[in-house]
N, C-alpha and C. Protein backbone atom coordinates (compact mmCIF):
# COMPACT_ATOMS: atom_id res chain seq x y z
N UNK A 1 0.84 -1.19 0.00
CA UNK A 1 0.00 0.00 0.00
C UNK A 1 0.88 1.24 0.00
N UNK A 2 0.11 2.21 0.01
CA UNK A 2 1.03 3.43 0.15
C UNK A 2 0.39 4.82 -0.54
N UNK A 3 1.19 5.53 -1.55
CA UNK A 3 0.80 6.74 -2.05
C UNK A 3 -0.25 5.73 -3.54
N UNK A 4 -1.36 7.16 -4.07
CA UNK A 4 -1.58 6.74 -5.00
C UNK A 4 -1.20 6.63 -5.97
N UNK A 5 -1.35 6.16 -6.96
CA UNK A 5 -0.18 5.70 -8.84
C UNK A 5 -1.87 6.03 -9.30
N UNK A 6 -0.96 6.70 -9.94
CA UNK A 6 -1.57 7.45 -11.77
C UNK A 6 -2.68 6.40 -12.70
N UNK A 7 -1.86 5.14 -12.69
CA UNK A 7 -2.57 4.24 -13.31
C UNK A 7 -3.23 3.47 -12.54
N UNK A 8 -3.49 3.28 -11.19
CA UNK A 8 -5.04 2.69 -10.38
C UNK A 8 -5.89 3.65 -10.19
N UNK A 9 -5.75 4.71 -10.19
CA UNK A 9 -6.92 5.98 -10.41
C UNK A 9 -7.64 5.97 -12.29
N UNK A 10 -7.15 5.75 -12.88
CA UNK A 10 -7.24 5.86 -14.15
C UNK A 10 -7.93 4.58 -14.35
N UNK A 11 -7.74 3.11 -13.73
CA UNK A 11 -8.35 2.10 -13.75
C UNK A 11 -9.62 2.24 -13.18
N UNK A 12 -9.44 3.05 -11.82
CA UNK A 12 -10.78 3.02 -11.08
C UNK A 12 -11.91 3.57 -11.96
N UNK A 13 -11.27 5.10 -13.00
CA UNK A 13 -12.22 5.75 -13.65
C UNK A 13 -12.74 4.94 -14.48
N UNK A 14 -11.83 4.16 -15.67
CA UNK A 14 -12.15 3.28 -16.41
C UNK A 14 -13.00 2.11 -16.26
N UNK A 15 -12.95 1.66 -15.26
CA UNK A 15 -14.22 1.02 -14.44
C UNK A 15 -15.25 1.44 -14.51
N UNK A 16 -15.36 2.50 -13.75
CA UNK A 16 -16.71 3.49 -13.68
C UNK A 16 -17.60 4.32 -14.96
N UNK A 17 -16.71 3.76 -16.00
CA UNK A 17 -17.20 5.18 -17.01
C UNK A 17 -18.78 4.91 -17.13
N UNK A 18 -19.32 3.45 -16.90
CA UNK A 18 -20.51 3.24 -17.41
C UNK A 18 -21.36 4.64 -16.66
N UNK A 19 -21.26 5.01 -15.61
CA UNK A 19 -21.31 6.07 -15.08
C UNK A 19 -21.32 7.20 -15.38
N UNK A 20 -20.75 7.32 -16.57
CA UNK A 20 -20.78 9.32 -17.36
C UNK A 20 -21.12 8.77 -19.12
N UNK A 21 -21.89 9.58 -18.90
CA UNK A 21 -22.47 9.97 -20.28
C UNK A 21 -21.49 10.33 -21.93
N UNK A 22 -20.39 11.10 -21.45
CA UNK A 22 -19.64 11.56 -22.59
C UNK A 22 -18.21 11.50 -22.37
N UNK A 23 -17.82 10.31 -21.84
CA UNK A 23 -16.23 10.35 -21.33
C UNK A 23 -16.41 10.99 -20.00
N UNK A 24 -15.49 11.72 -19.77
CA UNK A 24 -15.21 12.75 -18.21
C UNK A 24 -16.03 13.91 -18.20
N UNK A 25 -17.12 14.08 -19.39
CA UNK A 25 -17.76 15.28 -18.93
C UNK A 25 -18.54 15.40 -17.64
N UNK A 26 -18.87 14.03 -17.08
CA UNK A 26 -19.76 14.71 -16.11
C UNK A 26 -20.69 13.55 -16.28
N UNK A 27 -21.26 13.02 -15.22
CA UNK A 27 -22.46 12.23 -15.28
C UNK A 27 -23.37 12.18 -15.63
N UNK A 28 -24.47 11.96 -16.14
CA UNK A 28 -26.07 11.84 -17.27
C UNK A 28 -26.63 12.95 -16.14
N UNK A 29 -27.06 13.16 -14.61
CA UNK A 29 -27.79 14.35 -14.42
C UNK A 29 -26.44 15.42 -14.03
N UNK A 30 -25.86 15.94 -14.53
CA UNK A 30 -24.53 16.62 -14.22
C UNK A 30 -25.11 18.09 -13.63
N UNK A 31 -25.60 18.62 -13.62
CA UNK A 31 -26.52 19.87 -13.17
C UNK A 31 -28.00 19.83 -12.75
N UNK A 32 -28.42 18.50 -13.73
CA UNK A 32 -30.05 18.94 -13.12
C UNK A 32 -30.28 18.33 -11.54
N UNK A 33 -29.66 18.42 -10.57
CA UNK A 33 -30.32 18.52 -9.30
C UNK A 33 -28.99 18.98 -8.46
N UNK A 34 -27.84 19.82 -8.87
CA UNK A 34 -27.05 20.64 -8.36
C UNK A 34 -27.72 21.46 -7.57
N UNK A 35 -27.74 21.55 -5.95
CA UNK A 35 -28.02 22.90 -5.41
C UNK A 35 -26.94 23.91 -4.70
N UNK A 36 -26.44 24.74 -4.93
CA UNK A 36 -25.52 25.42 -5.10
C UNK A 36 -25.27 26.13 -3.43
N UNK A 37 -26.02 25.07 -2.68
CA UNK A 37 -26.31 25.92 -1.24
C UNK A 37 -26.05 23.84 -0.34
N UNK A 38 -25.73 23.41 -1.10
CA UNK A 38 -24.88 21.66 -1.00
C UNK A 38 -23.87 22.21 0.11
N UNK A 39 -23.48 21.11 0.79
CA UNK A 39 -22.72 20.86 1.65
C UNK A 39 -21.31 20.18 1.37
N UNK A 40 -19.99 20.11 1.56
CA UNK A 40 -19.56 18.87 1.15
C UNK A 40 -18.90 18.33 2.20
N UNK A 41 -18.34 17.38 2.11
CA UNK A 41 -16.72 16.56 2.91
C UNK A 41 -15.93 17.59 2.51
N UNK A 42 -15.06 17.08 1.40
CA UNK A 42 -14.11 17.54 0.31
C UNK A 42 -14.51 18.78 -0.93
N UNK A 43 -13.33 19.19 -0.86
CA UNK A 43 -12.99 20.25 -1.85
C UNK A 43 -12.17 19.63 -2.43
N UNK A 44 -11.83 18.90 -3.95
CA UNK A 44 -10.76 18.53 -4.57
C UNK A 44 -10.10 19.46 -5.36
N UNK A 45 -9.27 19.84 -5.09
CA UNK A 45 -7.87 21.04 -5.79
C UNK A 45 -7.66 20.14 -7.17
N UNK A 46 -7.60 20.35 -7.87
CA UNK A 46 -6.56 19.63 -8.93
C UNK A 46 -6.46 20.82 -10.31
N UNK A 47 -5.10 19.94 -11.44
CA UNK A 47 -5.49 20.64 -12.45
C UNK A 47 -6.06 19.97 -13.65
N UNK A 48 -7.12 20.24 -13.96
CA UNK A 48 -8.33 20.08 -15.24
C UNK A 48 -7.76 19.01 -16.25
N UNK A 49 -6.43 19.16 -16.16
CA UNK A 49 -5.56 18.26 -16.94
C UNK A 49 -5.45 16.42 -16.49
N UNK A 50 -5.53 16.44 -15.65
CA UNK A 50 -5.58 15.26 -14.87
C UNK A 50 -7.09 14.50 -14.95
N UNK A 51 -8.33 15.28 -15.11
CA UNK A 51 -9.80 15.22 -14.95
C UNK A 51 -10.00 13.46 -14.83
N UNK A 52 -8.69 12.40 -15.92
CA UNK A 52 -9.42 10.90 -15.31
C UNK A 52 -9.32 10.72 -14.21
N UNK A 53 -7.64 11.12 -13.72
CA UNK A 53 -7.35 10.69 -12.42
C UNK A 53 -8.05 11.31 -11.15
N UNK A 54 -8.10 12.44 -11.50
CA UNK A 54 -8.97 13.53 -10.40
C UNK A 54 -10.78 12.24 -10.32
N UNK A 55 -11.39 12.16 -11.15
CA UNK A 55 -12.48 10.96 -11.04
C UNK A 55 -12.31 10.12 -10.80
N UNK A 56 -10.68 9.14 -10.58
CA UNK A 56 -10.48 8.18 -9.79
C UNK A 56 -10.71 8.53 -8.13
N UNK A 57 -9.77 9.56 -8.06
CA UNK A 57 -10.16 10.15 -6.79
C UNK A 57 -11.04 10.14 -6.18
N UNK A 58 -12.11 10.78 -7.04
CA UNK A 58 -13.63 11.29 -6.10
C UNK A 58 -14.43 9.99 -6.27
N UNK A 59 -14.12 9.14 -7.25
CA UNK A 59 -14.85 7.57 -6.58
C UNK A 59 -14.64 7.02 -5.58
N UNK A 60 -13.47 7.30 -5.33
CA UNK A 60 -12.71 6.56 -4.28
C UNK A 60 -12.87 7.03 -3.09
N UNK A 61 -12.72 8.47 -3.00
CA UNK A 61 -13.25 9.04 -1.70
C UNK A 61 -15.04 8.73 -1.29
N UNK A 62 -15.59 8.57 -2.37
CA UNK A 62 -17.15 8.43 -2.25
C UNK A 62 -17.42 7.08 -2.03
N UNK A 63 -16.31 5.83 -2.25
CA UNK A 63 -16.40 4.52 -1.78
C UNK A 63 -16.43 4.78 -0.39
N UNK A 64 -15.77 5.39 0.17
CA UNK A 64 -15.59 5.25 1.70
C UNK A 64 -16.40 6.24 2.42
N UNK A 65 -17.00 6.69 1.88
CA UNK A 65 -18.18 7.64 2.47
C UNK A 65 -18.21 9.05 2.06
N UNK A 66 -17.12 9.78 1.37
CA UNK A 66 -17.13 11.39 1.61
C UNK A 66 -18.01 11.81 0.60
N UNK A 67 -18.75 13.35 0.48
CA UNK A 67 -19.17 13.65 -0.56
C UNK A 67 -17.78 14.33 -0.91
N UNK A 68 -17.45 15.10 -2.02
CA UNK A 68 -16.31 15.44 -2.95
C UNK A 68 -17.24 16.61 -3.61
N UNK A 69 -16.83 17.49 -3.71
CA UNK A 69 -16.80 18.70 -4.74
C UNK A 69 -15.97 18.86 -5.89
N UNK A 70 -16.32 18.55 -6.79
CA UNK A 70 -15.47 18.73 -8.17
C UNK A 70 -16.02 19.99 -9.05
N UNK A 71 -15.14 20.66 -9.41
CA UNK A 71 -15.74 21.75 -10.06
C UNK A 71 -16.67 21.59 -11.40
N UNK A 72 -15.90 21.09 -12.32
CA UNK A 72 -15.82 20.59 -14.04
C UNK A 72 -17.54 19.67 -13.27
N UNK A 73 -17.99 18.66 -12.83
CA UNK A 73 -19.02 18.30 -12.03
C UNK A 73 -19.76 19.36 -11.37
N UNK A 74 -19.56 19.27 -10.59
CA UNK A 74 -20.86 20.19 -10.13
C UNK A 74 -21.26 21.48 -10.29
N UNK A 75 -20.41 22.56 -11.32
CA UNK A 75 -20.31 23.63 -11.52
C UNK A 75 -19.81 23.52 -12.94
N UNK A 76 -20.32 22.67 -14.27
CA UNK A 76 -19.31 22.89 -15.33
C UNK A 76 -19.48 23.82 -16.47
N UNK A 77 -20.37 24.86 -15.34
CA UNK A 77 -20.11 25.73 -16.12
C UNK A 77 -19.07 27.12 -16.27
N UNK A 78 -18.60 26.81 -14.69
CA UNK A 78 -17.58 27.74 -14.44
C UNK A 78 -16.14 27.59 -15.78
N UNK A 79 -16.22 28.99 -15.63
CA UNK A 79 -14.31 29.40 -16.52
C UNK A 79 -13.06 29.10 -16.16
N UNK A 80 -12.95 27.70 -16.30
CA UNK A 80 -11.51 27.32 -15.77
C UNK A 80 -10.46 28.12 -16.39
N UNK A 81 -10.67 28.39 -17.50
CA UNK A 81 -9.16 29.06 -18.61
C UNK A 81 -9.20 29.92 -18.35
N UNK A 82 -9.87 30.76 -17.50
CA UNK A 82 -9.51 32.48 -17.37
C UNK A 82 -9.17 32.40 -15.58
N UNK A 83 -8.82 33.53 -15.45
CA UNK A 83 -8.61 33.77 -13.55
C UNK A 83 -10.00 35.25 -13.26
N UNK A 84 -10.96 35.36 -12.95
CA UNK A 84 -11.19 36.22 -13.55
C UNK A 84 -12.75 36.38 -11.58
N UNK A 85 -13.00 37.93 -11.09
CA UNK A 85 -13.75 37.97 -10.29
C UNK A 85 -14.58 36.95 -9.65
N UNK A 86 -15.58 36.67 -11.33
CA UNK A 86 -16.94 35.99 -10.64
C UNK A 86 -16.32 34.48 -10.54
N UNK A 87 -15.93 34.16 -11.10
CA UNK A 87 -15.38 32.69 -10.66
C UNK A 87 -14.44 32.41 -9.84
N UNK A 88 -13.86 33.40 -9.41
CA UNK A 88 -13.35 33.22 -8.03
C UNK A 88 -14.01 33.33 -7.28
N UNK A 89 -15.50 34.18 -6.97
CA UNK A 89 -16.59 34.36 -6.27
C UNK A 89 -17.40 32.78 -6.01
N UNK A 90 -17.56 32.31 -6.70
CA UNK A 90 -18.22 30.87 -7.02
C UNK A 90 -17.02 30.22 -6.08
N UNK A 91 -16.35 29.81 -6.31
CA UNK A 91 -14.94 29.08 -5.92
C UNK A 91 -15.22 29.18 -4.44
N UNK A 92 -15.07 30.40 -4.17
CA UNK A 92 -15.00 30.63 -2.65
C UNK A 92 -15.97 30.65 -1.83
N UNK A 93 -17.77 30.49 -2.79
CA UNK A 93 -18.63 30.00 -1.82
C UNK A 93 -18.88 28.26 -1.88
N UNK A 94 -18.15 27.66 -2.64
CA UNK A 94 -17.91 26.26 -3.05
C UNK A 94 -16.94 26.19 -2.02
N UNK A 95 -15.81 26.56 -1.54
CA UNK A 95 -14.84 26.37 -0.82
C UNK A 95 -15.63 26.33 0.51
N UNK A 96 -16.34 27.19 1.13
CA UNK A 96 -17.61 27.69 2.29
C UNK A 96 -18.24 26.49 2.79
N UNK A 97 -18.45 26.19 2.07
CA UNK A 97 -19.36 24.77 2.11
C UNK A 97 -18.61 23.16 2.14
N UNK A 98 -17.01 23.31 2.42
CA UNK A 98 -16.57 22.30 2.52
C UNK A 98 -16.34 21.96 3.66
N UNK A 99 -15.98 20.73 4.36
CA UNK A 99 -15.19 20.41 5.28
C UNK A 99 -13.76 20.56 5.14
N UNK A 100 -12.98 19.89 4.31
CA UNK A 100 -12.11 20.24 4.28
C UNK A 100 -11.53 20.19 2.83
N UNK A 101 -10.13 20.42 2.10
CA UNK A 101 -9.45 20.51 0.98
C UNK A 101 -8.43 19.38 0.71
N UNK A 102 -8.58 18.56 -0.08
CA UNK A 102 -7.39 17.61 -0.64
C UNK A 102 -7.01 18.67 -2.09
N UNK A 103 -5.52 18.71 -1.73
CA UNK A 103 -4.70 19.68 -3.10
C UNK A 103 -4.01 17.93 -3.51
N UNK A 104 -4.66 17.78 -4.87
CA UNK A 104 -3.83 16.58 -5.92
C UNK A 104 -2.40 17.30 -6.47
N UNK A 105 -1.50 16.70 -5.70
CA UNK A 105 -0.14 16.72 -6.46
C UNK A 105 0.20 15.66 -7.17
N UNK A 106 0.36 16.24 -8.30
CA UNK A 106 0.21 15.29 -9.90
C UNK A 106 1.62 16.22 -10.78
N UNK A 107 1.92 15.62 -11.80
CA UNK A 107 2.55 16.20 -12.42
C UNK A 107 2.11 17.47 -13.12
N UNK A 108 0.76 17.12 -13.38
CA UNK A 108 0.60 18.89 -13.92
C UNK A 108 -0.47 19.79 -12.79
N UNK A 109 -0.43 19.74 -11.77
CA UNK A 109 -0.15 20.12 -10.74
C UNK A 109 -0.04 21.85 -10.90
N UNK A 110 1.36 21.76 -10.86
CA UNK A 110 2.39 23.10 -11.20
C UNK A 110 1.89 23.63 -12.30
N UNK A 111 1.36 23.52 -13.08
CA UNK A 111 1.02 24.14 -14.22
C UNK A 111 -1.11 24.75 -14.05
N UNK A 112 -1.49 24.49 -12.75
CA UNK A 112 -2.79 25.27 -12.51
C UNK A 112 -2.87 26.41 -12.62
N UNK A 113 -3.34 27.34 -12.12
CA UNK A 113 -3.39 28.66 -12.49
C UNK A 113 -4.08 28.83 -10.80
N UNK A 114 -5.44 27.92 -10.88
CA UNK A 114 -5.96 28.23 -9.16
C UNK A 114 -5.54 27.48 -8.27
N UNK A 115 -4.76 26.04 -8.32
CA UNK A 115 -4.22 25.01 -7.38
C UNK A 115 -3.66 26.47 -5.72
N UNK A 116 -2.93 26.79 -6.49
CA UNK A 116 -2.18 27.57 -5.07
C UNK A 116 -2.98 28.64 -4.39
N UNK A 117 -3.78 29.14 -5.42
CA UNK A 117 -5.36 30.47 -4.24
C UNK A 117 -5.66 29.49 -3.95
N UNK A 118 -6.72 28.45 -4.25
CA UNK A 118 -7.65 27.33 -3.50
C UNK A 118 -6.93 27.17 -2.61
N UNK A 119 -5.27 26.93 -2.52
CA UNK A 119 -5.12 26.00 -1.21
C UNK A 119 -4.49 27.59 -0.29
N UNK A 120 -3.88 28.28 -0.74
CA UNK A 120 -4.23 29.58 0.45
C UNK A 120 -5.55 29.81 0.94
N UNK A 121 -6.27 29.94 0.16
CA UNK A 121 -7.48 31.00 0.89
C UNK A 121 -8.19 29.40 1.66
N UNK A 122 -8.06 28.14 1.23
CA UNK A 122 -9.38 27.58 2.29
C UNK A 122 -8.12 27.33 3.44
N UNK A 123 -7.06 27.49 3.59
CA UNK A 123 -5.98 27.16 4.55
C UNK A 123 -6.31 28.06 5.30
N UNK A 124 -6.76 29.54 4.62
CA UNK A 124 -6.89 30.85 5.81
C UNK A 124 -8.46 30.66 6.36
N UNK A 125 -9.41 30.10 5.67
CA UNK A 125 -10.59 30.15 6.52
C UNK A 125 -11.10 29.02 7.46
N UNK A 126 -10.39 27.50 6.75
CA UNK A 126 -10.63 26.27 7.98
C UNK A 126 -9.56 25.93 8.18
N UNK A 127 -7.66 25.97 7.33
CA UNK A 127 -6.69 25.26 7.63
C UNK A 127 -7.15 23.72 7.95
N UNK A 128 -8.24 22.78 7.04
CA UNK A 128 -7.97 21.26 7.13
C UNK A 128 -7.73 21.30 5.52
N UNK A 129 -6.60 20.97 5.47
CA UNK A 129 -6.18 20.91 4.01
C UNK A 129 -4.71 19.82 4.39
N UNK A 130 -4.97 18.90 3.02
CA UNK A 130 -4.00 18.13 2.64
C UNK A 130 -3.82 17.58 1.68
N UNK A 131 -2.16 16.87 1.48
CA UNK A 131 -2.24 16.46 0.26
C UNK A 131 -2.08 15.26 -0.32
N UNK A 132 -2.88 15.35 -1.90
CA UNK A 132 -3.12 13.87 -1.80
C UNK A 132 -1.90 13.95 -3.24
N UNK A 133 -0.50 13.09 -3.13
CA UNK A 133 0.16 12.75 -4.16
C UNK A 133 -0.35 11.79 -5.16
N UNK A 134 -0.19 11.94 -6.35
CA UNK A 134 -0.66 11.22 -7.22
C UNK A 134 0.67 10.25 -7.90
N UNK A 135 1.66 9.42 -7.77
CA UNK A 135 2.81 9.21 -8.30
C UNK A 135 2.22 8.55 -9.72
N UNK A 136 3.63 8.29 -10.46
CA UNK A 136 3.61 7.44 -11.22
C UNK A 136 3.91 5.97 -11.19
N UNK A 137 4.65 5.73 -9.98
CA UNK A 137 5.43 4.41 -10.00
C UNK A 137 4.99 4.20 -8.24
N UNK A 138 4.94 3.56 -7.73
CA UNK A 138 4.52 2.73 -6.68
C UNK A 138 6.03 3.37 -5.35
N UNK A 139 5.20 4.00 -4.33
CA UNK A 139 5.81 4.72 -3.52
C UNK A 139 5.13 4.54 -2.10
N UNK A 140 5.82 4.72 -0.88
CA UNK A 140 5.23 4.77 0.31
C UNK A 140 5.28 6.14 1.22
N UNK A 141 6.02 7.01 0.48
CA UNK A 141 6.41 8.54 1.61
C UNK A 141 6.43 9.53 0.52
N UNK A 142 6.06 10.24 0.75
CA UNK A 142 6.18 11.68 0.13
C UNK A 142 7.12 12.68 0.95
N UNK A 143 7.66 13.40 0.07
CA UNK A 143 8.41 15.15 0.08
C UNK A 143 7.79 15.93 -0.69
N UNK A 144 6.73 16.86 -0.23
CA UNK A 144 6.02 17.80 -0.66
C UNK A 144 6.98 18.59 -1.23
N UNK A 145 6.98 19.65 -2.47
CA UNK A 145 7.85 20.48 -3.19
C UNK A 145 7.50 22.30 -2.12
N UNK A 146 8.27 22.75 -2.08
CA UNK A 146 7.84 24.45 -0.87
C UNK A 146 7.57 24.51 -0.33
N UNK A 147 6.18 24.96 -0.54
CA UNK A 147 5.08 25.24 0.87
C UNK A 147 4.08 24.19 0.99
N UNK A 148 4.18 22.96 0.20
CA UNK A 148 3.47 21.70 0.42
C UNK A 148 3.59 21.14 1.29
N UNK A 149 4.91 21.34 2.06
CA UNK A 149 5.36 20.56 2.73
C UNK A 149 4.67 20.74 4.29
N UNK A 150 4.25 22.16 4.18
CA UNK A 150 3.01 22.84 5.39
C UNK A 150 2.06 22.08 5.37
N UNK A 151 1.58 21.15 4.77
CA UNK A 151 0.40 20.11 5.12
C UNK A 151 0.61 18.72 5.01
N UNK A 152 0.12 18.06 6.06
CA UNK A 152 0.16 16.34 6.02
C UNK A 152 -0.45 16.00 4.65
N UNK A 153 0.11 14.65 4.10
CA UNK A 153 -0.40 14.27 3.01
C UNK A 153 -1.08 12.62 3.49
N UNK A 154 -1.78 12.29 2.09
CA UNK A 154 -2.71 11.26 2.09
C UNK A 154 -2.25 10.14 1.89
N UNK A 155 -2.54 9.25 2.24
CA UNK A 155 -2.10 7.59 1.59
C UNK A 155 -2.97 6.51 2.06
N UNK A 156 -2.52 5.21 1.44
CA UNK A 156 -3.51 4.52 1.72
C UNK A 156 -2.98 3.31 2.33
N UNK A 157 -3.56 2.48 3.57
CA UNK A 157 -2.72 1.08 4.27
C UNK A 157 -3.83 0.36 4.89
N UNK A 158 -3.17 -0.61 5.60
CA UNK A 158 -3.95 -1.27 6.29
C UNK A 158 -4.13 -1.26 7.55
N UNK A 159 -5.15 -1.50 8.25
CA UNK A 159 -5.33 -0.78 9.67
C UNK A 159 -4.57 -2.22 10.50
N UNK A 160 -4.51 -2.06 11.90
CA UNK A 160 -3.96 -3.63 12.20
C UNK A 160 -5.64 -4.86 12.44
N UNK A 161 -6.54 -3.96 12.00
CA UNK A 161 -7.58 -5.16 11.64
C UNK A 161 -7.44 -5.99 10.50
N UNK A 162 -6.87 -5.46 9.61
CA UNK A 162 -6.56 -5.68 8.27
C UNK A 162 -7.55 -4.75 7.14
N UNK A 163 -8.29 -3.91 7.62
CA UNK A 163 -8.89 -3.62 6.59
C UNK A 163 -7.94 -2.08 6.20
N UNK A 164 -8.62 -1.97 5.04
CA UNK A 164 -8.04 -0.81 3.81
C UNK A 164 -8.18 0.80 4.25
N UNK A 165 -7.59 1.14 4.56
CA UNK A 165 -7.94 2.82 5.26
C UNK A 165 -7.23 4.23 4.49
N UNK A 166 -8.06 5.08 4.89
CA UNK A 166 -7.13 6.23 4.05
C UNK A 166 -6.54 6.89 5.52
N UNK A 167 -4.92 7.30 5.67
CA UNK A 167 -4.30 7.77 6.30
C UNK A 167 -3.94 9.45 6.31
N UNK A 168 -3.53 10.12 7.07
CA UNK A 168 -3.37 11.30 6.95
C UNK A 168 -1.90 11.39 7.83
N UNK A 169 -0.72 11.97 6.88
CA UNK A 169 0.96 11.67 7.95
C UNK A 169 1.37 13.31 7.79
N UNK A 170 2.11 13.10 8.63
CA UNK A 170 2.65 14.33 8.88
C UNK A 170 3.98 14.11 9.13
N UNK A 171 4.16 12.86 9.39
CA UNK A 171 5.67 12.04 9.37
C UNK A 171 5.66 10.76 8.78
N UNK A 172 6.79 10.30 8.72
CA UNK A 172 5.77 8.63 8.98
C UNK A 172 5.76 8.18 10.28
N UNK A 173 6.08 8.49 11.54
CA UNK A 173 5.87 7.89 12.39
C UNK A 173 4.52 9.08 13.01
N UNK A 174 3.91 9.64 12.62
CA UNK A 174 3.11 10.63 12.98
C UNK A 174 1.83 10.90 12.07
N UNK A 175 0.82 10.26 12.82
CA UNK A 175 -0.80 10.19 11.53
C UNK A 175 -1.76 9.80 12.32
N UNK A 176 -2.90 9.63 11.27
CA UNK A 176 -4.52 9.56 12.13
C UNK A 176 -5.41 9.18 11.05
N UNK A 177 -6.16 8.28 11.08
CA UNK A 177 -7.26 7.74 10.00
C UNK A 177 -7.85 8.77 9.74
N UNK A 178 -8.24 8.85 8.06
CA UNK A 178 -8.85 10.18 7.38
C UNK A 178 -10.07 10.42 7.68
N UNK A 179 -10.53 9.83 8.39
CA UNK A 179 -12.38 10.01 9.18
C UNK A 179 -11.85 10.65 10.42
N UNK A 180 -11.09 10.29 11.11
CA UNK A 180 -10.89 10.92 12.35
C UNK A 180 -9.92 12.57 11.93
N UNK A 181 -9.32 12.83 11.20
CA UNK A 181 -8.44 14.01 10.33
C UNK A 181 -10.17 14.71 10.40
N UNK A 182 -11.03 13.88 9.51
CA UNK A 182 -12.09 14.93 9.07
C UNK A 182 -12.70 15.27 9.95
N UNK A 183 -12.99 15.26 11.30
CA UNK A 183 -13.49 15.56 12.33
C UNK A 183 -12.69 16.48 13.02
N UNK A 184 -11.29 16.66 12.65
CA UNK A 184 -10.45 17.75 13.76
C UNK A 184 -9.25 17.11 14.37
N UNK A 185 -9.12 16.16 14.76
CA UNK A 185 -7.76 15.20 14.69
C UNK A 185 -6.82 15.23 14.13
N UNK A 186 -5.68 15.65 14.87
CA UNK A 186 -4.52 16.04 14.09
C UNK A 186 -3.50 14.59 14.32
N UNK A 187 -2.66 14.16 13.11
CA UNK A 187 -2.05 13.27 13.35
C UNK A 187 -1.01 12.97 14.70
N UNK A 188 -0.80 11.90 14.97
CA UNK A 188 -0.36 12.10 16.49
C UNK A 188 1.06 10.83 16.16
N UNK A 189 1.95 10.81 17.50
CA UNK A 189 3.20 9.82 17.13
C UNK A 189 2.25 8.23 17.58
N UNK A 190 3.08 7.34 16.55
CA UNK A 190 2.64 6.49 16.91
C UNK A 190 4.03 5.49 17.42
């Protein structure tokens, strides 16, 4: 177990497509019962570029219970290609309504335009933000790149029951199951 790989997110989507209507646009009711006053778990950060793997993600988080906010989903009508007032306005009452923020570090990542406001501004209004690495090749620890390194990141193991859990580290000897993270639980030594 460990960090996630590029290509089991991409499997998970590929699995699921029976699920969306037109490839990654979005599921058969993609807006018609959006209410824009929704609640979520998650805020998923990512960049637009990634959109299979980012839908591996939010299956995966929604296997284990969370709701997920995806923009391109539940808002596709917002202006990703521009930076521009009203859609930062949207953003930030979408952000309002989260519990907390997973920022996807992926290779194109670095190349967002909003990855780094999203993860300032919901850091300044709830600070539960973390990150979820996306590798390519099969890994167990992360080194966040700058100021990534300011938040615990995500992974995935086995509990000593044996079952499958999502983790939240801040070291590796220092973490807390991602249900207990989402409640206010900060990783602790183990």
């Amino acid at each position: 177990m460990g960090l996630f790989t590029e290509s089991e997110l991409r499997n998970k989507t590929t699995s699921e497509k029976r699920l969306f209507s037109k490839g990654l646009r979005g599921p058969v009711n993609l807006n018609e019962s959006y209410d824009p006053n929704q609640t979520f778990d998650v805020f998923l950060s990512h960049s637009y570029l990634d959109k299979d793997i980012v839908l591996g993600i939010k299956l995966t988080l929604e296997e284990y219970g969370y709701s997920v906010y995806v923009d391109w989903i539940q808002d596709a009508n917002l202006n990703r290609g521009s930076v521009n007032k009203e859609t930062a306005a949207i953003i930030r009452e979408r952000m309002k309504k989260c519990r907390a923020l997973i920022h996807t570090f992926s290779i194109n990542s670095s190349n967002s335009k909003w990855m780094p406001w999203e993860l300032g501004y919901f850091d300044g209004i709830k600070s539960q933000v973390a990150v979820l690495p996306v590798t390519t090749t099969e890994k167990d620890s992360f080194k966040g790149a700058e100021y990534l390194d300011l938040y615990p990141f995500i992974k995935k193991a086995k509990s000593t029951g044996g079952d499958l859990h999502l983790w939240v580290h801040e070291e590796p000897l220092k973490y807390v199951m991602f249900h207990y993270w989402m409640t206010g639980h900060t990783p602790f030594n183990h």
